[in-house]
Protein backbone atom coordinates (compact mmCIF):
# COMPACT_ATOMS: atom_id res chain seq x y z
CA UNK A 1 6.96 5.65 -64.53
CA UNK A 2 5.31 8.64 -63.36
CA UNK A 3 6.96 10.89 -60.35
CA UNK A 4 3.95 10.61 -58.00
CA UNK A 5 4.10 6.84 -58.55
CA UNK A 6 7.85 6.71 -57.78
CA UNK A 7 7.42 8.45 -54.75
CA UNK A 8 4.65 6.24 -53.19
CA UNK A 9 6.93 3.26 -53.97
CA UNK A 10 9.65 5.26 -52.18
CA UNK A 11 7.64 6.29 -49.26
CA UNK A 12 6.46 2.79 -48.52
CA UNK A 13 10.01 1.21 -49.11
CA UNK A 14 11.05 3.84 -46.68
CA UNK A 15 7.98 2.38 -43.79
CA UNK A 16 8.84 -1.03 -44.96
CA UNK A 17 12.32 0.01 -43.74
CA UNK A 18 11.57 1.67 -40.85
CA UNK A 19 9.48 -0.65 -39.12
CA UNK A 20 11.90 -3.65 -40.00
CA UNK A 21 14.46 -1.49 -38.21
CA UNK A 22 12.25 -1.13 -35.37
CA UNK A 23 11.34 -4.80 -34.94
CA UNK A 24 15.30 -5.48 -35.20
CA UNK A 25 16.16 -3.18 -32.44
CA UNK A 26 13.26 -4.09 -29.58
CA UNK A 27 14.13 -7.81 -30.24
CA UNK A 28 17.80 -6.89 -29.88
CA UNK A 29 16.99 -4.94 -26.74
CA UNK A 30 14.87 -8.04 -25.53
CA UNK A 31 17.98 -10.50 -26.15
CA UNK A 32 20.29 -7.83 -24.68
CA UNK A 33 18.20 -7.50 -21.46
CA UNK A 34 17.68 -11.48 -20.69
CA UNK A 35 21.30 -12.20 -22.26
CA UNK A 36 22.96 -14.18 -18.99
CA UNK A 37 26.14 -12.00 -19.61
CA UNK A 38 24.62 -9.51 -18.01
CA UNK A 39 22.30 -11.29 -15.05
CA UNK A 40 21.24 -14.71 -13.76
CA UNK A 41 23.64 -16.94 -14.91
CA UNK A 42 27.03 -16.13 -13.12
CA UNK A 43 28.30 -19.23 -11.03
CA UNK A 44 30.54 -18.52 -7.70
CA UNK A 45 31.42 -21.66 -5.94
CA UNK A 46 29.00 -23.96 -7.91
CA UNK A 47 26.11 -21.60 -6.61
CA UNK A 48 24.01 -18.87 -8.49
CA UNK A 49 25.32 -15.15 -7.69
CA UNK A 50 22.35 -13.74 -9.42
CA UNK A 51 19.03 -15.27 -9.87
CA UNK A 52 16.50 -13.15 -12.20
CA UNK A 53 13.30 -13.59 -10.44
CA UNK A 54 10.14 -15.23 -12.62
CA UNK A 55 6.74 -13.14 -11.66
CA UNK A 56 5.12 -15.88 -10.13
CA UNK A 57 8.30 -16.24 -7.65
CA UNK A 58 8.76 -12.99 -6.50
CA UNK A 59 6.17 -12.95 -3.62
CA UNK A 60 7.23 -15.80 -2.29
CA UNK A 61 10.84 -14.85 -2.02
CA UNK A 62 10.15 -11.65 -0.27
CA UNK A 63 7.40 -13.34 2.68
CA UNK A 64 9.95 -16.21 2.81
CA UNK A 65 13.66 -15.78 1.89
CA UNK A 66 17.23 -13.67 3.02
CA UNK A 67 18.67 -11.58 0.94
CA UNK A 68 18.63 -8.92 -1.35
CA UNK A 69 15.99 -7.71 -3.86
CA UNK A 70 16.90 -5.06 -6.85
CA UNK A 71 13.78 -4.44 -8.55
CA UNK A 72 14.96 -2.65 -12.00
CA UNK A 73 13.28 -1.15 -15.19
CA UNK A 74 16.01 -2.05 -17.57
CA UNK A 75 18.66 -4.75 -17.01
CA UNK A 76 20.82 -3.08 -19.15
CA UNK A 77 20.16 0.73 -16.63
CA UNK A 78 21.04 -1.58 -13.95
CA UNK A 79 24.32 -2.96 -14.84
CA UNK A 80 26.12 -0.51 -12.41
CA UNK A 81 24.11 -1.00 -9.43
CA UNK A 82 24.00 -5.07 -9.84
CA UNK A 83 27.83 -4.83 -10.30
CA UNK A 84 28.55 -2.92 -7.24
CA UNK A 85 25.98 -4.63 -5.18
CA UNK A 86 27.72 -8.23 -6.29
CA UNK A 87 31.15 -6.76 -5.06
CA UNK A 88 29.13 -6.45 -1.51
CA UNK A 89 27.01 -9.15 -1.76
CA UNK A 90 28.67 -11.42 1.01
CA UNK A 91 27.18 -14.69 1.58
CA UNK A 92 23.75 -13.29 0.13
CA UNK A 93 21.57 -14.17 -2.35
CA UNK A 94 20.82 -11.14 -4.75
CA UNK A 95 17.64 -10.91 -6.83
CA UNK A 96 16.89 -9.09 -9.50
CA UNK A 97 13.12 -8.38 -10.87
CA UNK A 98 12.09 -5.97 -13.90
CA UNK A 99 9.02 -4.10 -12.92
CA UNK A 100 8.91 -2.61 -16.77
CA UNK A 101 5.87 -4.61 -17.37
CA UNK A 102 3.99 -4.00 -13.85
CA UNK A 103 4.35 -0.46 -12.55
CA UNK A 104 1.66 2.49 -13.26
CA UNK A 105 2.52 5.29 -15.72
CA UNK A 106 0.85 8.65 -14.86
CA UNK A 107 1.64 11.89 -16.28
CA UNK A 108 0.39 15.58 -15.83
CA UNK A 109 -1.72 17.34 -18.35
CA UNK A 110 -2.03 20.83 -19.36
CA UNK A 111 -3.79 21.56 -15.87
CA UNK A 112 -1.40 19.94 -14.05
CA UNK A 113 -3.75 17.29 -13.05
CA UNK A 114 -2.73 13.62 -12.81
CA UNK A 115 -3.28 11.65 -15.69
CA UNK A 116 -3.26 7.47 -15.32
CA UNK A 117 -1.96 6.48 -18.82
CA UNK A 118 -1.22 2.60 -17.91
CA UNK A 119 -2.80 0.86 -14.79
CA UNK A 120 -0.48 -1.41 -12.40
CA UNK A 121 -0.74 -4.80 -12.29
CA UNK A 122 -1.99 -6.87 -9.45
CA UNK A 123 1.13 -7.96 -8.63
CA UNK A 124 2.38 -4.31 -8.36
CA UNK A 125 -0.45 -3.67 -6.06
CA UNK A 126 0.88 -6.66 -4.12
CA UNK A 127 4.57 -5.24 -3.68
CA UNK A 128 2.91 -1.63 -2.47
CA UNK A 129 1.41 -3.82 0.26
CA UNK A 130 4.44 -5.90 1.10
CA UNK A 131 6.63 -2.69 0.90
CA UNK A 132 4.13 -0.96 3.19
CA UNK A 133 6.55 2.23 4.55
CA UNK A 134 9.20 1.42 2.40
CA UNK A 135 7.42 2.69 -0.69
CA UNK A 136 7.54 6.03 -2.13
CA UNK A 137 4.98 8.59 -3.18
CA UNK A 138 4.76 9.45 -6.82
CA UNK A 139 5.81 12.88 -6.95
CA UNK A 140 6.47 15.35 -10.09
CA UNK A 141 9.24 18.21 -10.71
CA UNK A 142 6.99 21.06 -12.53
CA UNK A 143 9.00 23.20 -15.18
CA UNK A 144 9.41 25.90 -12.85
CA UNK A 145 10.92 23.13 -10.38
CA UNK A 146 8.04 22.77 -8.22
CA UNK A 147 7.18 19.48 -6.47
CA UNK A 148 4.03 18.23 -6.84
CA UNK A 149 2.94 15.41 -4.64
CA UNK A 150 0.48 12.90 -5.37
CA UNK A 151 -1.01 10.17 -3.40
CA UNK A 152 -0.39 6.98 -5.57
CA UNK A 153 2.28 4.98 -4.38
CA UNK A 154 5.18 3.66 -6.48
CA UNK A 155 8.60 1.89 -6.72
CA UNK A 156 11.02 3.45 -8.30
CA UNK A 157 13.53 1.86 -10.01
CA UNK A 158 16.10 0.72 -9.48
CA UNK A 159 15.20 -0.28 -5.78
CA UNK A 160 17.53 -2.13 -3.90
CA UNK A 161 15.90 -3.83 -0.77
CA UNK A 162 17.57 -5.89 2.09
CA UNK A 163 14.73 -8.79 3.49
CA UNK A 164 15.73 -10.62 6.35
CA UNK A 165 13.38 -13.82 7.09
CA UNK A 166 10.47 -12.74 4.57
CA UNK A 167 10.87 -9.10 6.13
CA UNK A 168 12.22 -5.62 4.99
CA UNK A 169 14.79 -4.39 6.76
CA UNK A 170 16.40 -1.37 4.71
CA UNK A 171 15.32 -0.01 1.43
CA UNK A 172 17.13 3.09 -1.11
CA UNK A 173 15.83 4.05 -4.18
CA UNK A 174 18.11 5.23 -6.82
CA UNK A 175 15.90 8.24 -8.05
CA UNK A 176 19.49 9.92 -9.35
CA UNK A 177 20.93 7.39 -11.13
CA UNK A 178 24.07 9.84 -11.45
CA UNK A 179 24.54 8.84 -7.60
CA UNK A 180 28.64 7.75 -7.43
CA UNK A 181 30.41 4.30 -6.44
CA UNK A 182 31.19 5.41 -3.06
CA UNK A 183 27.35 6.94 -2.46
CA UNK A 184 26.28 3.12 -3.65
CA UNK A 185 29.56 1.32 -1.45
CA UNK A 186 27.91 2.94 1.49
CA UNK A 187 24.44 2.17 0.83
CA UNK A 188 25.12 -1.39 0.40
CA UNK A 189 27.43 -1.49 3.25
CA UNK A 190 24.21 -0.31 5.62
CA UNK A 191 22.18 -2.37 3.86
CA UNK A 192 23.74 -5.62 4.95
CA UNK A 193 25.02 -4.40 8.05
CA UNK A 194 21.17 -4.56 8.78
CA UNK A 195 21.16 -7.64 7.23
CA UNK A 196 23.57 -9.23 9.79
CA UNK A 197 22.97 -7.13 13.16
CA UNK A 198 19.68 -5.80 13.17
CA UNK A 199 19.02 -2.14 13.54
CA UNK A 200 21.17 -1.96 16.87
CA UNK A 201 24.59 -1.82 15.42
């Protein structure tokens, strides 16, 4: 067999290989991610601690419901805060929504204007709306450590958000997630402190 027909073989054995692998690991990830270990399925008293929140449910909860909202990229990025957050939870319900599939991706290009690679979906447009004041402003840190500011508005994940009645009461958003247990303790403790007493306490 000739060498340059050995090395096609071996260069598309190699792809072959390569994209098996990569199949392998997203559906891994996939299983990983909805894998009730790690969200939805944990029973306390005969009643769900977590429920993972289906798109077509998630309006309704926050117009209607009590509780607490963690909207996430990556259930797997979010195992600290959800942990934490259950420790605090009280007599709450906590929901959890992945906003991988919804949220806008922009970047900057060589001008340093902003570039819209992926569009939000209507349902992110929805939660803007809903969020009103709570959400942020998509900003950028520049190489030089600049900030530069844009006007689209965005979630940024992970979010934790207390509703009280169908209404937002207190909202952080965990753009370090190096932040410590005690920074998230407190956060959650003001969070459903607002919850219970209203902004008078």
């Amino acid at each position: 067999m000739k060498k340059k027909t050995k090395e096609k073989i071996l260069k598309g054995s190699l792809c072959v290989l390569t994209g098996f692998f990569l199949i392998s690991l997203a559906y891994y990830e996939r299983k990983l991610e909805r894998s009730p270990m790690i969200i939805a399925n944990l029973e306390e008293n005969n009643n769900r601690v977590y429920q993972e929140v289906q798109k077509e449910d998630l309006l309704n909860i926050l117009r209607n419901e009590t509780g607490v909202v963690l909207f996430v990229s990556s259930m797997l990025d979010a195992s600290k805060f959800i942990d934490i957050l259950y420790d605090y939870k009280d007599k709450y319900t906590i929901y959890v929504y992945s906003l991988r599939n919804d949220k806008m991706e922009l970047s900057l290009n060589e001008e340093k204007a902003i570039v819209v690679n992926k569009k939000q979906s209507k349902l992110y447009d929805e939660l803007i709306d809903y969020l009103g004041a709570y959400a942020d402003n998509q900003v950028f840190v520049d190489e030089d450590g600049s900030i530069i500011r844009t006007d689209y508005k965005v979630i940024y994940t992970p979010t934790v958000l207390f509703i009280k009645d169908g209404k937002p009461m207190y909202s952080y958003s965990f753009i370090n997630e190096d932040i410590s247990n005690e920074e998230l303790i407190d956060i959650y403790k003001q969070g459903f402190d607002v919850l219970k007493n209203g902004y008078n306490s």
